[in-house]
C-alpha atoms as a PDB file:
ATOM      1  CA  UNK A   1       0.000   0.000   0.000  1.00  0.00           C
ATOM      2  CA  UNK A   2       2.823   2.439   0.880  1.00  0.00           C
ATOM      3  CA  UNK A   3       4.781   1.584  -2.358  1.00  0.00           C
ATOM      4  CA  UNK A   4       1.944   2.331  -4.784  1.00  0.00           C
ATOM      5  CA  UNK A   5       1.285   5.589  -2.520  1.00  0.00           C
ATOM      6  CA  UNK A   6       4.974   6.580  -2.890  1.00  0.00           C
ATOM      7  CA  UNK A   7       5.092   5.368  -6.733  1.00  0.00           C
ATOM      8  CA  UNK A   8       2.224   7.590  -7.446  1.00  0.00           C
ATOM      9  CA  UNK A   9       3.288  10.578  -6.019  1.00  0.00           C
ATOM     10  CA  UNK A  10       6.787  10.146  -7.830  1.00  0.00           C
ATOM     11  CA  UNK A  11       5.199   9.797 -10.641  1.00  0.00           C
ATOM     12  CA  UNK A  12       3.242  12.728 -10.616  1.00  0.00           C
ATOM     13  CA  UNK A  13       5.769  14.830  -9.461  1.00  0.00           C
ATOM     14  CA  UNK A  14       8.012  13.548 -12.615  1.00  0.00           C
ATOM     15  CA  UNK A  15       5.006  14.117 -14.861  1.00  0.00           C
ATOM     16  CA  UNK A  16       4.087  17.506 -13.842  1.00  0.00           C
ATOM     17  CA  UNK A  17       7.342  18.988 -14.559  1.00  0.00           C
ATOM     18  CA  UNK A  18       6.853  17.708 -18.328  1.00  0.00           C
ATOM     19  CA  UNK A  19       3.463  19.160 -18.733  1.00  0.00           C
ATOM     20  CA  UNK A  20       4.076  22.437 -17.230  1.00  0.00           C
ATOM     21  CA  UNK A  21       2.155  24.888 -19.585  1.00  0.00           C
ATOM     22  CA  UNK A  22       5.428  27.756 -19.247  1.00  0.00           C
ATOM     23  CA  UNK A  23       9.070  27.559 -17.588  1.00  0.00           C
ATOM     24  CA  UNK A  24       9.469  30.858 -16.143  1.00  0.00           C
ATOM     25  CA  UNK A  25      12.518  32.978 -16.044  1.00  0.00           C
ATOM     26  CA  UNK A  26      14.238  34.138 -12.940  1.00  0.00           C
ATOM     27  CA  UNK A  27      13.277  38.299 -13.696  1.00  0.00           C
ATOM     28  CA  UNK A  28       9.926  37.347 -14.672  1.00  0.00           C
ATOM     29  CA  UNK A  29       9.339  35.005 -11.536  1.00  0.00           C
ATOM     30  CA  UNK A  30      11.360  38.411  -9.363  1.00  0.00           C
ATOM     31  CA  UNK A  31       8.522  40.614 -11.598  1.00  0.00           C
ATOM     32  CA  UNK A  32       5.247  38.372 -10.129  1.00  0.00           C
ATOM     33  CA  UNK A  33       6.679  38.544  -6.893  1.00  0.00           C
ATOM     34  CA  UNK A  34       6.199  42.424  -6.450  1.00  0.00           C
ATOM     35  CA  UNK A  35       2.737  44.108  -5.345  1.00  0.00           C
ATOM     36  CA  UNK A  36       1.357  46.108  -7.879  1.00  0.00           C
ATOM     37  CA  UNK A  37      -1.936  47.762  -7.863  1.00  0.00           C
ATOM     38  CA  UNK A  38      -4.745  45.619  -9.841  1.00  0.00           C
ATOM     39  CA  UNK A  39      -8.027  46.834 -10.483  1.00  0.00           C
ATOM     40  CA  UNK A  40      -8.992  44.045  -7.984  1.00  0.00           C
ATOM     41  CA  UNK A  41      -6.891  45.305  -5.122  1.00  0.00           C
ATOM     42  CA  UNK A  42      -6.484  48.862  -5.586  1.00  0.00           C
ATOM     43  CA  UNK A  43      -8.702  49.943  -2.504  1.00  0.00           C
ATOM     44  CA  UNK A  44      -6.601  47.501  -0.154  1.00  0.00           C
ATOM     45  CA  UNK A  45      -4.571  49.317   2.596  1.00  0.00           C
ATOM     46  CA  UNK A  46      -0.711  50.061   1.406  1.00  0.00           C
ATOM     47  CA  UNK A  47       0.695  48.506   4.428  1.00  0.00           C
ATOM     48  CA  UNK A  48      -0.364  46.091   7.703  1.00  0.00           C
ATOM     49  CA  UNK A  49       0.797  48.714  10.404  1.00  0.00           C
ATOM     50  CA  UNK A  50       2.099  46.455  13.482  1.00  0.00           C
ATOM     51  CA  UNK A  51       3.665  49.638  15.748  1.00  0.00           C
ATOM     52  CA  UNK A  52       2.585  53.294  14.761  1.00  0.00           C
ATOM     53  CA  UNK A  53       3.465  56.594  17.015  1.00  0.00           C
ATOM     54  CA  UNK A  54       1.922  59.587  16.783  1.00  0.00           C
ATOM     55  CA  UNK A  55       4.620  62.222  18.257  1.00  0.00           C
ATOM     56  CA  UNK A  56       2.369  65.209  18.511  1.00  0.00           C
ATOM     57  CA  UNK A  57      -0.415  63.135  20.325  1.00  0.00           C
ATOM     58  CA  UNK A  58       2.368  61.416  22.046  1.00  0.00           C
ATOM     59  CA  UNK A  59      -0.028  58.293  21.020  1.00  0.00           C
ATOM     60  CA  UNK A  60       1.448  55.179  20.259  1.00  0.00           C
ATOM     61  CA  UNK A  61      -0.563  52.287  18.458  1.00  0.00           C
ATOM     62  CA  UNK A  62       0.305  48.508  18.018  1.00  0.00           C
ATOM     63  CA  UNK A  63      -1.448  45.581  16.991  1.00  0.00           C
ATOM     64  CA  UNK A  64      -1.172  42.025  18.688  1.00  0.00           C
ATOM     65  CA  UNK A  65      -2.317  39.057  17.750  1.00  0.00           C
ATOM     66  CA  UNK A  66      -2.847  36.076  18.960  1.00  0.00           C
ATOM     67  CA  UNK A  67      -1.460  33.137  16.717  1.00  0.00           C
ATOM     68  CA  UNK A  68      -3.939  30.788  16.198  1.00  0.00           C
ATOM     69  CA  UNK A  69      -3.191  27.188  18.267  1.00  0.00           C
ATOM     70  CA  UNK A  70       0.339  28.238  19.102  1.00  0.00           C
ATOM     71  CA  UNK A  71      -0.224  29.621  22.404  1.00  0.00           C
ATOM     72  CA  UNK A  72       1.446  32.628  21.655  1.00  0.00           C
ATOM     73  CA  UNK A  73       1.436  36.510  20.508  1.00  0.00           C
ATOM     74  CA  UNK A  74       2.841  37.459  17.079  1.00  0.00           C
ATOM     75  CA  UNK A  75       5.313  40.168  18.818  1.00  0.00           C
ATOM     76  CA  UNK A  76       8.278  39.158  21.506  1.00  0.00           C
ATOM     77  CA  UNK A  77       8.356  42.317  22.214  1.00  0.00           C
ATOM     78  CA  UNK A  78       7.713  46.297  21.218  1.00  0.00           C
ATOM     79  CA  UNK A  79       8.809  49.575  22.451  1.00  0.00           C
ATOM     80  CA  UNK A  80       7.133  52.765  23.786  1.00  0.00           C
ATOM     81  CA  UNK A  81       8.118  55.754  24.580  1.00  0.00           C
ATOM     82  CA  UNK A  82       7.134  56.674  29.040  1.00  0.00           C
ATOM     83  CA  UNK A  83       4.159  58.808  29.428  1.00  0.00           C
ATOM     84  CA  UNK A  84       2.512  58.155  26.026  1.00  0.00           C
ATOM     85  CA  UNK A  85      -0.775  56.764  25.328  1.00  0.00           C
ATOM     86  CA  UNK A  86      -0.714  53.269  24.102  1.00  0.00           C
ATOM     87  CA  UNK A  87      -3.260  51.519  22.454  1.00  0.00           C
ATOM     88  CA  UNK A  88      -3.144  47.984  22.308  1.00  0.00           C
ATOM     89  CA  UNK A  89      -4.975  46.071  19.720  1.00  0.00           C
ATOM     90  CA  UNK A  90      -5.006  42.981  20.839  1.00  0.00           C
ATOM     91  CA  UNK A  91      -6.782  40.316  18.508  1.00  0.00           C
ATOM     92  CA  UNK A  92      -7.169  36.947  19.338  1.00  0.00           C
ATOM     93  CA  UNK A  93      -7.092  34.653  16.149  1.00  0.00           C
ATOM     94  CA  UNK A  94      -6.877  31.497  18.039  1.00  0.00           C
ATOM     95  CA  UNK A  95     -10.180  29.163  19.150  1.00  0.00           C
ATOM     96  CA  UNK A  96     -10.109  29.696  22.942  1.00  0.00           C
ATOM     97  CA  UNK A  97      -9.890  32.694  25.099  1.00  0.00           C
ATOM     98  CA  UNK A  98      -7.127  34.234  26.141  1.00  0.00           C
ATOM     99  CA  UNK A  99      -6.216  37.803  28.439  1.00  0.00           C
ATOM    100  CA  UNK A 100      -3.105  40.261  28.439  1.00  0.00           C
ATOM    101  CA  UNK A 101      -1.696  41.858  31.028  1.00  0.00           C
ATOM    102  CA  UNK A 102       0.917  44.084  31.571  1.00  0.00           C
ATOM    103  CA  UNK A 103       3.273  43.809  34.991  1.00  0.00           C
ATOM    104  CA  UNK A 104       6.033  45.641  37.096  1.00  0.00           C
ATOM    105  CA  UNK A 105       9.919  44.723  35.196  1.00  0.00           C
ATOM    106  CA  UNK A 106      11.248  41.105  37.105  1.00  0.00           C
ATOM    107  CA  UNK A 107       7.911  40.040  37.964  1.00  0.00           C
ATOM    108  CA  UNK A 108       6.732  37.676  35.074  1.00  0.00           C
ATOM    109  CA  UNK A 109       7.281  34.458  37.638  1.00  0.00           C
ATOM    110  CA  UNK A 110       5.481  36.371  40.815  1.00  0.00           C
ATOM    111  CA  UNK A 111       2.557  37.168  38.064  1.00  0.00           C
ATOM    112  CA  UNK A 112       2.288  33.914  36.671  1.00  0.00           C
ATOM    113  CA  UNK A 113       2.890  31.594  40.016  1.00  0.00           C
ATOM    114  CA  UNK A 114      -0.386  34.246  41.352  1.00  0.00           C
ATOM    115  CA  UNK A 115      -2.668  33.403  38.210  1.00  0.00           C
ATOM    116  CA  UNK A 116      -1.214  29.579  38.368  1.00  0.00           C
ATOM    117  CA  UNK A 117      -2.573  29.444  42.378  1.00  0.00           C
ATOM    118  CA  UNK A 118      -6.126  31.004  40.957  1.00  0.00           C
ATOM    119  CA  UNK A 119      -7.262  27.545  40.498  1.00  0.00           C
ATOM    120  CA  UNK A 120      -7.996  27.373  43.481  1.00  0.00           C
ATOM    121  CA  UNK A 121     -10.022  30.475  44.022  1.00  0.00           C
ATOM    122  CA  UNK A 122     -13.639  29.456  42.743  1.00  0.00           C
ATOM    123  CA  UNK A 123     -14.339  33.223  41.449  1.00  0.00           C
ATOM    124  CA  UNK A 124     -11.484  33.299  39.378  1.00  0.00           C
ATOM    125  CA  UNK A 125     -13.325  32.857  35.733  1.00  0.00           C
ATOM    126  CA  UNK A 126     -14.979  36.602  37.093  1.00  0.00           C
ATOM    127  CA  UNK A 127     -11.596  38.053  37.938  1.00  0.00           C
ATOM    128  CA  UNK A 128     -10.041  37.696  34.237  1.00  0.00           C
ATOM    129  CA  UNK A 129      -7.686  35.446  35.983  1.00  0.00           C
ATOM    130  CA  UNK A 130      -5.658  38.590  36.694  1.00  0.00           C
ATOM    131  CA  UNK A 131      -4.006  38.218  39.990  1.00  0.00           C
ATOM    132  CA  UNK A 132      -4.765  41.269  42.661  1.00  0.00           C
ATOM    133  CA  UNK A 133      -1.194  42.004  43.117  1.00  0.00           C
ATOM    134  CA  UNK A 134       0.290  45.266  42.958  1.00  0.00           C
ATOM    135  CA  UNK A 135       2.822  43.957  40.486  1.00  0.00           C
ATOM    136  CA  UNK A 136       0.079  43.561  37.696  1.00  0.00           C
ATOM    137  CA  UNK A 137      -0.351  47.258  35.999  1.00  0.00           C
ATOM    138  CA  UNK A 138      -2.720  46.383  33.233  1.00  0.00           C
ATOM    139  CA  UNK A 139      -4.866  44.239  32.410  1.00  0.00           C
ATOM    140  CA  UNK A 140      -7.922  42.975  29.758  1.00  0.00           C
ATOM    141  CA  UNK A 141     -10.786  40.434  30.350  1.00  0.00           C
ATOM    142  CA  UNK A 142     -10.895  37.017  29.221  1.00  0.00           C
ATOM    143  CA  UNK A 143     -11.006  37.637  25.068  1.00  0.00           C
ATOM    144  CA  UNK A 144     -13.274  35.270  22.949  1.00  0.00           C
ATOM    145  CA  UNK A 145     -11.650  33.763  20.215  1.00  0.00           C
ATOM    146  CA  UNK A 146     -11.970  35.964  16.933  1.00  0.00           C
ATOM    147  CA  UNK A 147     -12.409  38.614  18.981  1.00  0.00           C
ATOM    148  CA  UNK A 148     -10.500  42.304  18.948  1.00  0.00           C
ATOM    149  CA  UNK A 149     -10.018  44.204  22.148  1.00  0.00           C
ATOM    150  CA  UNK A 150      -8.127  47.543  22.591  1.00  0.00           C
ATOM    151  CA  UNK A 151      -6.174  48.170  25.709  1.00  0.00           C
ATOM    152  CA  UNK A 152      -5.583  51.822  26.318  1.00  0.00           C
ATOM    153  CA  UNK A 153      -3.474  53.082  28.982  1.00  0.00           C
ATOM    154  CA  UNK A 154      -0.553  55.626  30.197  1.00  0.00           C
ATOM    155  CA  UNK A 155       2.731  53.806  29.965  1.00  0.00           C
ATOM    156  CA  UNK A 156       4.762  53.760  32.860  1.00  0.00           C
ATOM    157  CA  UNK A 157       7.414  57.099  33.193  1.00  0.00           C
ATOM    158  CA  UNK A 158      10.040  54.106  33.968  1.00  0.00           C
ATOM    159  CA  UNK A 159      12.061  53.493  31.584  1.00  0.00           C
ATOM    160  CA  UNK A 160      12.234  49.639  31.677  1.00  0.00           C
ATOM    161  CA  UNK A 161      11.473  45.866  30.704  1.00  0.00           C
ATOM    162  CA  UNK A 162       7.479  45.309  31.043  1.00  0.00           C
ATOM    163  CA  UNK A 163       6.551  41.349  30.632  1.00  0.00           C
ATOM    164  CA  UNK A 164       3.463  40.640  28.923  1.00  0.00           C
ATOM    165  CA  UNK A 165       1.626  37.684  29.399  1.00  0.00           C
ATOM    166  CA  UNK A 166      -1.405  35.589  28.751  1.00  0.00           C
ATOM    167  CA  UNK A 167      -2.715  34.722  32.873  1.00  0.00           C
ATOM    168  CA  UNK A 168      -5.323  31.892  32.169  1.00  0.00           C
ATOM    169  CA  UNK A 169      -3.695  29.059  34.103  1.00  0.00           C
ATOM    170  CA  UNK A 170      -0.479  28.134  32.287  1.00  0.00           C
ATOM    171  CA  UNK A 171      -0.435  30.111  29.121  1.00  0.00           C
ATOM    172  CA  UNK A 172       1.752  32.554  30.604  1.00  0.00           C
ATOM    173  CA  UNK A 173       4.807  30.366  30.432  1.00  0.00           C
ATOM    174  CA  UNK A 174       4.669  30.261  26.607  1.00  0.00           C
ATOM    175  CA  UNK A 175       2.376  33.401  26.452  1.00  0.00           C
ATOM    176  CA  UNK A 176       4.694  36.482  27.212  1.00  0.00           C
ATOM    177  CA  UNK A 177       6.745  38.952  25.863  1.00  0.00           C
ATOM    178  CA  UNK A 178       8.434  42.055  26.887  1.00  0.00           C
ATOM    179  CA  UNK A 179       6.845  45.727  26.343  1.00  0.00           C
ATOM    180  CA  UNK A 180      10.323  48.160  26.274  1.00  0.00           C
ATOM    181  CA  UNK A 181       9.761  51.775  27.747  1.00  0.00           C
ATOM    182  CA  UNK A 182      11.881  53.858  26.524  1.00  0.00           C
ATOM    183  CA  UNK A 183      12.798  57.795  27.514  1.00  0.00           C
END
């Protein structure tokens, strides 16, 4: 069964090559590669925007997503500048729910032993799984999957390392990153 699987796909392989309609030449294949406005795309946004600051509003915006069954954002990390507004677009592609917050620098392991012990605590579906510590700064609620939530707060006048993290039970180990404040 295996060797007429494996014969078949060889052949085919070996007999598509022979059939193909056009070779196509290294400057044409470079040419087909690059994005250039179509009748059918022509209203489509120029570029996906993942970090965008707004110096006179001292606004900063950035998009995070969730990646779908990874258990994990799309960005290790991104910077921000102390004092301005952030807004954090956070959308959750993946098929379960997930949170965000936002702690103190060194405290990813106090934050995420805290939302690890909420198992315990029979309320802690209604608390976002967000630990009440004083090391958590921000936080969301539990976000559906296919859902987008914005996050808008002051960052912190510190310049310093923020982690990031997913606090449902767990996640937070491969769920994290690092939010840089910069002066």
């Amino acid at each position: 069964m295996i060797k007429a699987i494996l014969f078949s796909m060889t052949a085919f392989l070996l007999l598509g090559n022979w059939f193909s309609p056009k070779k196509v030449k290294s400057s044409e294949a470079i040419a087909l590669c690059e994005a250039k406005p179509t009748l059918e795309n022509i209203d489509q946004p120029t570029s996906n925007f993942r970090i965008e600051r707004n110096a006179e509003k001292r606004e900063t915006t950035i998009v995070l997503e969730i990646v779908p069954e990874m258990m994990k954002f799309d960005l290790e990390s991104f910077k921000v500048k102390a004092g301005d507004k952030i807004i954090l677009e956070i959308d959750n592609l993946d098929g379960m729910e997930h949170n965000l917050l936002i702690a103190k620098p060194g405290t990813l392991e106090k934050v995420g032993a805290a939302a690890d012990a909420m198992l315990r605590d029979p309320k802690a579906s209604e608390k976002f799984y967000v630990p009440e510590i004083p090391e958590v700064l921000f936080s969301t609620k539990m976000i559906g999957p296919q859902e987008l939530y914005t996050l808008t707060f002051t960052a912190p006048t510190t310049p310093g390392k923020y982690p990031f993290a997913c606090t449902f039970p767990g996640h937070w180990r491969m769920m994290n990153g690092i939010m840089v404040v910069e002066s």
